[in-house]
Protein backbone atom coordinates (compact mmCIF):
# COMPACT_ATOMS: atom_id res chain seq x y z
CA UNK A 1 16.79 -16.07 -0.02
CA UNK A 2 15.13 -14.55 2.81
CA UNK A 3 11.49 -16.59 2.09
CA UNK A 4 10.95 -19.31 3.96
CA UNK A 5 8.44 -21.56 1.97
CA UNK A 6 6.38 -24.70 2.76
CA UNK A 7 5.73 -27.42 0.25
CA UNK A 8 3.94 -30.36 -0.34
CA UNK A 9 3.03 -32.74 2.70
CA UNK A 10 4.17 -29.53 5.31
CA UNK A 11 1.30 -27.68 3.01
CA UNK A 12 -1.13 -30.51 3.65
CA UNK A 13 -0.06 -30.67 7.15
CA UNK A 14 -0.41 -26.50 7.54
CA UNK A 15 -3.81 -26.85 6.38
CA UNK A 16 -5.21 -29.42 8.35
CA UNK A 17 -3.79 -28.13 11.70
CA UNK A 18 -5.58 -24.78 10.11
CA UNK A 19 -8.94 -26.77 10.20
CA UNK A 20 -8.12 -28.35 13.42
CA UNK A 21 -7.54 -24.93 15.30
CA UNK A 22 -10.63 -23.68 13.88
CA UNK A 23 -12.75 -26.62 15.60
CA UNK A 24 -10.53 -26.78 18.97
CA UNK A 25 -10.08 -23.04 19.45
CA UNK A 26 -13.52 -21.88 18.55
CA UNK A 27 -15.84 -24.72 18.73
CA UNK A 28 -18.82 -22.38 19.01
CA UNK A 29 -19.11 -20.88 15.27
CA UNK A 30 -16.31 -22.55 13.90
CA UNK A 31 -14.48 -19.13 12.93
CA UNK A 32 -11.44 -18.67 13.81
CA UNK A 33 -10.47 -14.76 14.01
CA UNK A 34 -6.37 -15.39 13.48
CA UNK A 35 -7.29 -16.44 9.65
CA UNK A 36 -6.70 -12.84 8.33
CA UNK A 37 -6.23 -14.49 4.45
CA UNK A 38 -7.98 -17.77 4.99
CA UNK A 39 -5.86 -20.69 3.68
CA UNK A 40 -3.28 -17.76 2.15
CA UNK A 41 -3.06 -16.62 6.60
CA UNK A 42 0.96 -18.08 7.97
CA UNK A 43 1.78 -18.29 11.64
CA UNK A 44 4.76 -15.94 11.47
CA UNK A 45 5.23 -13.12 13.60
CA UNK A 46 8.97 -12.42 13.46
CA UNK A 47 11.18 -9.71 11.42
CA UNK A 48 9.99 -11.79 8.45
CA UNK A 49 5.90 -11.65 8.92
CA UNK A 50 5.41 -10.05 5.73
CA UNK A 51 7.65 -12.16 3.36
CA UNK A 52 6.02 -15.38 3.16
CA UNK A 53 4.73 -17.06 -0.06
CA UNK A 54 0.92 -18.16 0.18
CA UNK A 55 1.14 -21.92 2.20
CA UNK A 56 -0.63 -23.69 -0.74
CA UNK A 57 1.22 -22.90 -4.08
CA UNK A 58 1.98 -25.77 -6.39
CA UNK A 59 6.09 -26.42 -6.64
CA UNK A 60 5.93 -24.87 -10.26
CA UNK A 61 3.96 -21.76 -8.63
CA UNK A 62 6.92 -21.70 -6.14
CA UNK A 63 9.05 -21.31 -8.20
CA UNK A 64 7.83 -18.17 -10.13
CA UNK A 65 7.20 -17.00 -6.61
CA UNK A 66 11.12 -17.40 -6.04
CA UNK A 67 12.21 -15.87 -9.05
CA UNK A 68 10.05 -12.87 -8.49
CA UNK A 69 11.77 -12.45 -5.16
CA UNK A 70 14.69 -12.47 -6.84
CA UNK A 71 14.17 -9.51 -9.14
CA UNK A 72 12.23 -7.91 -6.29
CA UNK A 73 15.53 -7.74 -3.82
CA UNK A 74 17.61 -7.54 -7.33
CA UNK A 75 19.56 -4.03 -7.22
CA UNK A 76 19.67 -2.62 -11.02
CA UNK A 77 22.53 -0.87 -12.33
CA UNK A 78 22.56 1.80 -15.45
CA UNK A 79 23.37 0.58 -19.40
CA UNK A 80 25.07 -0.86 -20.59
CA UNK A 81 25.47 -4.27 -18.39
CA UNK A 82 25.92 -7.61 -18.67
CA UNK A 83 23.14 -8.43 -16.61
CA UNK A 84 20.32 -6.13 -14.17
CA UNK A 85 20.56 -3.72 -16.64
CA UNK A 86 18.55 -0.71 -17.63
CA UNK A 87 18.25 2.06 -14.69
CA UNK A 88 17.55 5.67 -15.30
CA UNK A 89 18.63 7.72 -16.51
CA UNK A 90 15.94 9.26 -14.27
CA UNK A 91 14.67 7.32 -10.93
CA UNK A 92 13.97 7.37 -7.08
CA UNK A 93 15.57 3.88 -6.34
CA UNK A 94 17.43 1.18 -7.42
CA UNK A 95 15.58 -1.73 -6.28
CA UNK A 96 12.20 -2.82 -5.13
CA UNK A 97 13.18 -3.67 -1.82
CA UNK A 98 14.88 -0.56 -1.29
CA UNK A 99 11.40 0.87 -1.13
CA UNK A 100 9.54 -1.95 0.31
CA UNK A 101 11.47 -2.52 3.48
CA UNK A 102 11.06 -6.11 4.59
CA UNK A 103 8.22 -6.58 2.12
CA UNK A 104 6.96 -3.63 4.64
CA UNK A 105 6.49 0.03 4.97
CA UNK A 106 8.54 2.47 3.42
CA UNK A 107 11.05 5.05 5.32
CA UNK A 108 9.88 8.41 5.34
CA UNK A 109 12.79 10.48 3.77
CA UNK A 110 13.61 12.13 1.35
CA UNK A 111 17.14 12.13 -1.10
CA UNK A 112 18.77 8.75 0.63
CA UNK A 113 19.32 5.54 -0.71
CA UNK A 114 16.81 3.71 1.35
CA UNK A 115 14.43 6.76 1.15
CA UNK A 116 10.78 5.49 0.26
CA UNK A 117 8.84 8.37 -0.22
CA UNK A 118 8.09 9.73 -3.87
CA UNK A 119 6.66 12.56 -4.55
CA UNK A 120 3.32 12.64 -7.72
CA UNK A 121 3.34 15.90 -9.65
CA UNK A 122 0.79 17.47 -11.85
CA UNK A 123 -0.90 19.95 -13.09
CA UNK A 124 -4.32 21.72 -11.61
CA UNK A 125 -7.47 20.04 -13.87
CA UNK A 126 -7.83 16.61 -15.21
CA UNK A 127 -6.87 14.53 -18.56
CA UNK A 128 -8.50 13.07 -21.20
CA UNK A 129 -9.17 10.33 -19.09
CA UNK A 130 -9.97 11.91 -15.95
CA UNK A 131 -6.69 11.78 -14.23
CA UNK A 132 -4.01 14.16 -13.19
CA UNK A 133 -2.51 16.36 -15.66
CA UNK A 134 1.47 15.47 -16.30
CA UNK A 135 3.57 18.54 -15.96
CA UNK A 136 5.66 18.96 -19.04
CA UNK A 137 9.92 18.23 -18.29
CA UNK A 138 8.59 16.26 -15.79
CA UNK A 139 5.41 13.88 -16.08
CA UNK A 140 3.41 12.85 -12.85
CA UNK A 141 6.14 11.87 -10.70
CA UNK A 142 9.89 13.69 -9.42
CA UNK A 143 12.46 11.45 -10.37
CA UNK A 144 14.96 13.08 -7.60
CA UNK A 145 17.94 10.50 -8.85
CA UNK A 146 19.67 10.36 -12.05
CA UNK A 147 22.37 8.32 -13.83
CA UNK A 148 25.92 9.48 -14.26
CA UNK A 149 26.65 12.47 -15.94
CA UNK A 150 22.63 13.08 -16.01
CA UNK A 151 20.73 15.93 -13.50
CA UNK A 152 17.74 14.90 -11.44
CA UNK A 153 14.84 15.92 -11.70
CA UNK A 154 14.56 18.13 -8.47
CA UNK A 155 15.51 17.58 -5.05
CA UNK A 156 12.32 16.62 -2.68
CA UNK A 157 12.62 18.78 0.44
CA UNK A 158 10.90 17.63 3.73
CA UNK A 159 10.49 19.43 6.84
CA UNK A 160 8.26 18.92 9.91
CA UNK A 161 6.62 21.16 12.25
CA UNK A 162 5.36 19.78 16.05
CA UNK A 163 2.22 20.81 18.30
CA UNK A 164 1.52 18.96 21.38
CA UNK A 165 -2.04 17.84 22.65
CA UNK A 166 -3.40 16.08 25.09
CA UNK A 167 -6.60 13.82 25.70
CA UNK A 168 -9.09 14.76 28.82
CA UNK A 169 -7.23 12.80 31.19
CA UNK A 170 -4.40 14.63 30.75
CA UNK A 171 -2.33 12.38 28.64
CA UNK A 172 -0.10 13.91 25.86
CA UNK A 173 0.90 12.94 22.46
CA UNK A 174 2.34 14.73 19.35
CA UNK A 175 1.63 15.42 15.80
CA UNK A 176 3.84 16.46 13.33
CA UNK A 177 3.07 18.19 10.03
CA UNK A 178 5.22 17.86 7.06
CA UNK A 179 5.50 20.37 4.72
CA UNK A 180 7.10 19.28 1.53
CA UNK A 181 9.31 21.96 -1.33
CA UNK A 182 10.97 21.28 -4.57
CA UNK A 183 14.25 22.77 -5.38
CA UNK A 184 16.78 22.21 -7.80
CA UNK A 185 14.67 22.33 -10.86
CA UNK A 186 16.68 20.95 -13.96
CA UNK A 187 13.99 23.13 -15.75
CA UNK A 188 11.71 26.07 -14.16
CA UNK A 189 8.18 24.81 -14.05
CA UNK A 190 5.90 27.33 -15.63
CA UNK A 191 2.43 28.16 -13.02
CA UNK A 192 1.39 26.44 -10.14
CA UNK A 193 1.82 22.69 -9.85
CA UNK A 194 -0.05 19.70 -7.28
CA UNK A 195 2.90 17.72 -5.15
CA UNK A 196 1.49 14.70 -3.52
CA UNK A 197 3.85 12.46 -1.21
CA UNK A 198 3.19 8.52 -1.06
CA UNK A 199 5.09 6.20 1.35
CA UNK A 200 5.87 2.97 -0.22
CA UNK A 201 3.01 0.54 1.52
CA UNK A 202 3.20 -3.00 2.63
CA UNK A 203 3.09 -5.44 -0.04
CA UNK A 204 0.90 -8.22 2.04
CA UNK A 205 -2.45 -9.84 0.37
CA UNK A 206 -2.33 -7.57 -3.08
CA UNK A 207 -3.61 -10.79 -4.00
CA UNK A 208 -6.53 -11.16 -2.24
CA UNK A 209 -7.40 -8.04 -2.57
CA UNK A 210 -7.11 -7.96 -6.34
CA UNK A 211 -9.46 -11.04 -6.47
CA UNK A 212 -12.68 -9.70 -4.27
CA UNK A 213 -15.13 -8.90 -6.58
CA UNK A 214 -15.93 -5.58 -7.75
CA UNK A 215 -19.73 -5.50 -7.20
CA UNK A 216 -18.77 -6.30 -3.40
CA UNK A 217 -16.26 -3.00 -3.41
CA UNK A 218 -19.10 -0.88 -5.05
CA UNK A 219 -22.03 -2.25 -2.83
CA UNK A 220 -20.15 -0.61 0.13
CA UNK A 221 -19.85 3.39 -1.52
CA UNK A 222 -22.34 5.83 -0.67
CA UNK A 223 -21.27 8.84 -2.46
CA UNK A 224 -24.35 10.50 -1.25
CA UNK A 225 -24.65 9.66 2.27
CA UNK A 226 -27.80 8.06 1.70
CA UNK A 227 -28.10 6.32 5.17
CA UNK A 228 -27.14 10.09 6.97
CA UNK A 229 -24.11 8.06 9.22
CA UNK A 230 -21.99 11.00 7.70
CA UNK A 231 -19.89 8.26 6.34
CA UNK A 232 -19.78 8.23 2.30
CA UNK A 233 -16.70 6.21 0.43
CA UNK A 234 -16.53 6.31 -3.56
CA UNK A 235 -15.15 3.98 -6.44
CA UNK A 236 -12.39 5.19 -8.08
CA UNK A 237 -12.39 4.22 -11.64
CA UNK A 238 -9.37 4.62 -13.31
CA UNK A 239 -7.53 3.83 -16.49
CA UNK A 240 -5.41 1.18 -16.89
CA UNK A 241 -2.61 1.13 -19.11
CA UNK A 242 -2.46 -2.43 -19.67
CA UNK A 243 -6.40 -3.28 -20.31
CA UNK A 244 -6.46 0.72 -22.06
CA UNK A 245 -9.65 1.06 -20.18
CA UNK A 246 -11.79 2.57 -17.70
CA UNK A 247 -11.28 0.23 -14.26
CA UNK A 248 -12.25 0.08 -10.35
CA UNK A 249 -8.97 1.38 -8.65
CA UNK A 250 -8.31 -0.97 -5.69
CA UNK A 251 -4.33 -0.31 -5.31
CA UNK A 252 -1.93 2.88 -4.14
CA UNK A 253 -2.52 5.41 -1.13
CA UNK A 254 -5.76 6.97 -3.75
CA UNK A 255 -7.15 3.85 -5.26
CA UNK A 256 -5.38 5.23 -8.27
CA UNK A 257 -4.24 2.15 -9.96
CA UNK A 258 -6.55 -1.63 -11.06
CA UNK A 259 -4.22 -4.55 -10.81
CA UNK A 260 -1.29 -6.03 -9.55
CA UNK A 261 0.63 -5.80 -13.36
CA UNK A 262 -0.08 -2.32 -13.66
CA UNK A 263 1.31 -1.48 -10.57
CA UNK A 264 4.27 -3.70 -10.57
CA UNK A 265 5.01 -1.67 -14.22
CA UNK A 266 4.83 1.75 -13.34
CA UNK A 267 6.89 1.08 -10.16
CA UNK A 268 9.75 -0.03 -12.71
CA UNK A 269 9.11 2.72 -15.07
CA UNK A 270 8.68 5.19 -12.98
CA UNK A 271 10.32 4.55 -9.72
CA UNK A 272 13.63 2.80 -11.86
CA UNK A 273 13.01 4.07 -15.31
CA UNK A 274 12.61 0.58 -16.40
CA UNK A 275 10.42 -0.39 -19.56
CA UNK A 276 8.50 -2.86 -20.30
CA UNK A 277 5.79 -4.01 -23.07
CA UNK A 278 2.72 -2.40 -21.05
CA UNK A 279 4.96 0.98 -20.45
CA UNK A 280 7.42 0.93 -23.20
CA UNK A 281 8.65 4.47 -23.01
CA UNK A 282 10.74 6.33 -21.07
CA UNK A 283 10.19 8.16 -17.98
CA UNK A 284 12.55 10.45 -19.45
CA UNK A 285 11.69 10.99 -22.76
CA UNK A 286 11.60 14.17 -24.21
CA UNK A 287 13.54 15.51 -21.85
CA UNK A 288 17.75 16.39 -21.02
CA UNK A 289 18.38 13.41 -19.67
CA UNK A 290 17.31 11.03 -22.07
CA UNK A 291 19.79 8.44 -23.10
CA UNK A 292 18.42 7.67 -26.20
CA UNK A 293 19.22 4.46 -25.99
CA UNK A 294 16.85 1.71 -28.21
CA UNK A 295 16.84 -1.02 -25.73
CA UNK A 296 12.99 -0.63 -25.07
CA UNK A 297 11.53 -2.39 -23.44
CA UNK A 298 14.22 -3.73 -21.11
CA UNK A 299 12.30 -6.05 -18.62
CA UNK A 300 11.04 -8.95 -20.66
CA UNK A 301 7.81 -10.25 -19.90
CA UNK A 302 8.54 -13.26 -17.93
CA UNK A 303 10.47 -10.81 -15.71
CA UNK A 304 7.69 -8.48 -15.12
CA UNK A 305 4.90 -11.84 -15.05
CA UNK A 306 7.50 -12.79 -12.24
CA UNK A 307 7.62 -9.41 -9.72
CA UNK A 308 3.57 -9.40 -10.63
CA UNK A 309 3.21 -13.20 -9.29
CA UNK A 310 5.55 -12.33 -6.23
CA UNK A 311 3.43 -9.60 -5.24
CA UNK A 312 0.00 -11.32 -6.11
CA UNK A 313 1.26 -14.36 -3.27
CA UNK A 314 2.72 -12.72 -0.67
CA UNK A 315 0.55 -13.96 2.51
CA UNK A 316 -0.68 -11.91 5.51
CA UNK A 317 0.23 -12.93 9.03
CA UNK A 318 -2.35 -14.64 11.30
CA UNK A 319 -3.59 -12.27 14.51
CA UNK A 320 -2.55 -12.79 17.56
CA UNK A 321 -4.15 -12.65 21.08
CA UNK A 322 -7.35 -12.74 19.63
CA UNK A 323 -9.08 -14.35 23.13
CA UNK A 324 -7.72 -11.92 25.51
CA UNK A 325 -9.97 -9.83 27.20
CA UNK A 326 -8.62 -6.58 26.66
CA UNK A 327 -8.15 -7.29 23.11
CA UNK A 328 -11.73 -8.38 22.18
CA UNK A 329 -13.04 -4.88 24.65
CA UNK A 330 -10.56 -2.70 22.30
CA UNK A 331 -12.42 -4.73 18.83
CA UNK A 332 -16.06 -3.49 20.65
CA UNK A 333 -15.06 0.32 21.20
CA UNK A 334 -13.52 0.07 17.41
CA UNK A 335 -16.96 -1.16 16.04
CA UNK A 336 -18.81 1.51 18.49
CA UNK A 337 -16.40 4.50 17.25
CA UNK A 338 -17.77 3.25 13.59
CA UNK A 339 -13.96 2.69 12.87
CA UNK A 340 -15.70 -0.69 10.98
CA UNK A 341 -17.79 1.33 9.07
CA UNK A 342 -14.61 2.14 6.60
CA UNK A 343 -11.85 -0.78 7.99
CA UNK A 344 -14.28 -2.75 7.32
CA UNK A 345 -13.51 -6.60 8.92
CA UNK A 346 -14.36 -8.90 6.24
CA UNK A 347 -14.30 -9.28 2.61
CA UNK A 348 -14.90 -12.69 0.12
CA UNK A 349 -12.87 -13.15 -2.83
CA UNK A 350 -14.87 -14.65 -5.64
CA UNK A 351 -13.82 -18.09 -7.26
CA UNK A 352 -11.01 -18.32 -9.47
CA UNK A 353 -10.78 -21.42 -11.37
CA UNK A 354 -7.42 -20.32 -13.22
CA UNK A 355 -6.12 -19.43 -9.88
CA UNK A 356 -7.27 -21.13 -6.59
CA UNK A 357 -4.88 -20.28 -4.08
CA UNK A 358 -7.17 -16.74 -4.00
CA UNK A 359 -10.37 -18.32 -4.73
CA UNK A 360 -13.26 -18.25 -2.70
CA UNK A 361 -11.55 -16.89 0.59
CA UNK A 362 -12.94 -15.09 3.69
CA UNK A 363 -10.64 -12.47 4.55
CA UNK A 364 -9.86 -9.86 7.12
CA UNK A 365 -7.98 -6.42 5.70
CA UNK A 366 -10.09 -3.85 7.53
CA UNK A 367 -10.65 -2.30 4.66
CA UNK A 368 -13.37 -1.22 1.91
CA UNK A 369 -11.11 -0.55 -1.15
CA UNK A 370 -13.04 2.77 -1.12
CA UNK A 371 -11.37 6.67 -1.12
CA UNK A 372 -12.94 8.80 1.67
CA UNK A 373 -12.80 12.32 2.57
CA UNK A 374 -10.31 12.34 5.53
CA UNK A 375 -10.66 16.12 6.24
CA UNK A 376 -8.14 19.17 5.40
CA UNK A 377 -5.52 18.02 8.27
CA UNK A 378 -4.54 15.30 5.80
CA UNK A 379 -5.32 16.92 2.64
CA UNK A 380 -2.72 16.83 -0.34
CA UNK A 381 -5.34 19.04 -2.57
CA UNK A 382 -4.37 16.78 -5.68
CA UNK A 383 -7.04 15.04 -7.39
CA UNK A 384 -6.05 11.69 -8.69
CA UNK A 385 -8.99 10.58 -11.08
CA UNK A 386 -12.57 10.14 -8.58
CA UNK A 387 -10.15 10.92 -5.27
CA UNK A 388 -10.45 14.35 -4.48
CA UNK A 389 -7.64 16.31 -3.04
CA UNK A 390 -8.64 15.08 0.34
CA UNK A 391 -9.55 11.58 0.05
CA UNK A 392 -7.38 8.97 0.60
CA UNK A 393 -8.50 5.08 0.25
CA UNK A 394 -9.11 3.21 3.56
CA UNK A 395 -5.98 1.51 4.29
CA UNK A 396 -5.97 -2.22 4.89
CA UNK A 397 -4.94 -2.84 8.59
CA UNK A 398 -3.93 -6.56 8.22
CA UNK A 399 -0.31 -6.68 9.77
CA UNK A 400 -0.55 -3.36 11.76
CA UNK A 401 0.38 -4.88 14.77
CA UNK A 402 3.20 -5.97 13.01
CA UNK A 403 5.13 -2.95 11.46
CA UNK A 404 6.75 -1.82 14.21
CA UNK A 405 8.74 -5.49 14.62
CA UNK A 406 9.15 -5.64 10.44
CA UNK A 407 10.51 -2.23 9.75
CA UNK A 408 11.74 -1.23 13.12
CA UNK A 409 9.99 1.50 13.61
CA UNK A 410 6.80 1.20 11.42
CA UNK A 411 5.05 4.65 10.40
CA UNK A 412 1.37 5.40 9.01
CA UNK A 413 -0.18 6.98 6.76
CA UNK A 414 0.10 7.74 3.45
CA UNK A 415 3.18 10.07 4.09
CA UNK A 416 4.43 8.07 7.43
CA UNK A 417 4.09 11.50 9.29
CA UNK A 418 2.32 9.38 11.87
CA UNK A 419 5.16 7.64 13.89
CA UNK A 420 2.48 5.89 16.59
CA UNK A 421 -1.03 4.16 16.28
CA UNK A 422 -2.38 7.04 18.53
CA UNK A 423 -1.03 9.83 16.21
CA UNK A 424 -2.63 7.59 12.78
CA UNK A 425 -6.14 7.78 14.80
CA UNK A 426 -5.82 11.11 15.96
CA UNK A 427 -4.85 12.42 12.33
CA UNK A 428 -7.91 11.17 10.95
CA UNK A 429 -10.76 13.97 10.36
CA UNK A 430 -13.41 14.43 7.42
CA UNK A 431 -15.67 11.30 7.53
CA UNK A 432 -13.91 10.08 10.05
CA UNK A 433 -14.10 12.55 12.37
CA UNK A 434 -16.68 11.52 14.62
CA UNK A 435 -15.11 8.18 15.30
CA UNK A 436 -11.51 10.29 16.14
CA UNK A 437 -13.69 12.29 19.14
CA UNK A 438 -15.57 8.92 19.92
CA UNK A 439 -11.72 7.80 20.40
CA UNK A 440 -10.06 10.46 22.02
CA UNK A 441 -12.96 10.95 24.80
CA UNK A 442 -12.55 7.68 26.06
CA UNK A 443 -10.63 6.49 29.36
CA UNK A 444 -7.20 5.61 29.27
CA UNK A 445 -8.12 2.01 29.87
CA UNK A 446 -10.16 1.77 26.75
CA UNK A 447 -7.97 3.65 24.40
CA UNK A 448 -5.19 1.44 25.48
CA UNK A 449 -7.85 -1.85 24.53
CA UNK A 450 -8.38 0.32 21.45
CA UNK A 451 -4.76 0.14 20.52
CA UNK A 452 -3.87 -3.63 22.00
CA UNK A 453 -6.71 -4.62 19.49
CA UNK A 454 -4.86 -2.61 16.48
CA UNK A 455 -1.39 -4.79 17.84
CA UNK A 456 -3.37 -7.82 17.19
CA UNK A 457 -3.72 -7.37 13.63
């Protein structure tokens, strides 16, 4: 497999040279900046950074871990099949990985096999619920793949145009705006319809995140601006189809989904067509290209508890450089830009006595879990529950540094439009505005400290 794992005395040994680097590297506070995940942080910064299980899981917990990777890298083929069976008729890909490059960022295309980019659909107004409205023939997501003998859904269309700017000393740098069509309809669509790209994200510390406590995610919104720093962030609550109730959305480009098992069962539903007990029906049903088939629901649970259990222990990388000079001036002019103020540094998981490996943790994502406005250059005008057409949530930056070397070449943002960190910053508008101009007014020296900090995350 391509996990590397450490067990038993090695996980002893990891920890206590963890403990020891903490005293002998930082004797002054006795923090120790590389520990992005806290005891759940590995040493790893090769090809491979993002596809380590957490250091401290039990053999048993191991295992599951292993068998999760399994079905994660597993391709699945259509019914009927001895084995890996139960694709389509309707999907975008045919395994996890094929998304999920290197446990990493997704590839920005559209159509191919290792495309990662999926396209959400609706309807103008909201559900019962609060959520998008599903388009009718074809749901809340463009299935652009289909089985044999079956027609997809559409063909996603991407296209790019390019302006050049430049900062005030003259540099230059590029952005390029997608613009994104449907053709191909198997059915017309009748009125206007909401398309929304989303580039599969890094799977790193889902975990973690999953296991910081609400009240800490909602302490940080301001909906109102109440402290006038221009700067707002908002909840999204959600519903969950597994707890069938209201929930704080910490997961997906909009904060549009609650846990770990809900979003490891919509992937296989609607990204594979795959059933299971929490989403037991169909992407396809109701429509052409439904089999009919009554093999529902096709993953059994200890499959699904498996890819869930992957994803929940997949560790973050430990930072890098975090002394150097440069590196620590380019964390100052983040903090000064207000570039904290969303990413923010640090987060505490609460205590988990079912679970400890994500119990009681001090971590580093550089992020608030919140949606903020990010302006009209960035805008997909397509309200997902409390995310409004031009929020997105703030990304976690835990591993940046690392995407380029993992998925060779990395790309940001929600649609991976952005193809460097300078391009990322410079998209950024709406709340975020003012720390963009803070950015793009400094010298050269600084931005580059700016971006050598980003490369040590």
């Amino acid at each position: 497999m391509k996990k590397f794992k450490i067990t038993g005395l090695l996980a002893l040994l990891v920890l206590f040279l963890v403990e020891c680097q903490k005293s002998a590297v930082f004797p002054e506070d006795q923090y120790d900046e590389r520990l992005s995940a806290g005891v759940a942080t590995v040493f790893d910064a090769t090809s491979k950074a993002f596809g380590a299980a957490f250091p401290t899981l039990s053999t048993y917990d191991e295992y599951v871990h292993e068998k999760g990777d399994q079905v994660f890298s597993q391709t699945f083929v259509t019914a009927p099949a001895p084995i890996h069976s139960g694709l389509g008729p309707l999907f975008n890909n045919t395994s996890c990985e094929s998304c999920h490059h290197n446990d990493g960022i997704g590839l920005p295309t559209a159509g191919d096999n290792r495309s990662s980019l999926l396209m959400r659909i609706s309807l103008p107004g909201a559900d019962e619920h609060g959520g998008p409205v599903a388009v009718p023939g074809y749901g809340l997501q463009v299935q652009d793949k289909a089985a044999y003998g079956k027609q997809p859904e559409a063909k996603v269309n991407l296209a790019y145009t390019y302006q050049s700017y430049s900062f005030d000393d003259g540099e230059e740098y590029n952005l390029r705006t997608p613009v994104y069509t449907l053709s191909n309809l198997y059915t017309p669509i009748s009125g206007s319809y909401l398309l929304s790209p989303r580039l599969a994200p890094p799977m790193i510390g889902l975990g973690l995140l999953e296991a910081v406590p609400e009240s800490q995610i909602v302490a940080y919104a301001d909906p109102n601006d109440a402290n006038g720093d221009g700067i707002k962030g908002v909840a999204n609550y959600v519903w969950d189809v597994t707890t069938k109730s209201i929930q704080l959305g910490r997961f997906g480009w909009k904060a549009n989904t609650a846990s770990i098992i809900t979003q490891v069962a919509t992937a296989f539903n609607q990204d594979m067509g795959l059933t299971s007990k929490i989403l037991p029906v169909e992407n396809s049903y109701g429509q052409a290209q439904d089999d009919g088939m009554k093999d529902d629901p096709e993953l059994p649970d200890s499959t699904l508890n498996a890819v869930k259990f992957y994803a929940q222990t997949l560790s973050v990388p430990a930072r890098r450089n975090v002394t150097d000079a440069t590196v620590k001036r380019g964390q100052q002019l983040f903090m000064l830009a207000k570039c904290g103020t969303c990413h923010r540094q640090t987060l505490t998981t609460g205590i988990n006595v079912a679970f400890p490996a994500v119990s009681n943790q001090v971590i580093h994502p550089y992020s608030d879990l919140l949606v903020h406005n990010m302006g009209a250059g960035l805008a997909d005008n397509r309200p997902d529950f409390k995310a409004d057409g031009q929020s997105w949530r703030t990304a976690p930056l835990w591993g940046l540094g690392l995407y380029e070397k993992v998925n060779n070449p990395g790309y940001y943002l929600h649609d991976g439009r952005a193809r460097t960190l300078v391009e990322a910053i410079m998209w950024h508008g709406g709340e975020a505005e003012q720390s963009k101009v803070y950015y793009a007014h400094l010298s050269k020296a600084d931005r580059d400290a700016v971006l050598k900090f980003l490369y040590s995350l």
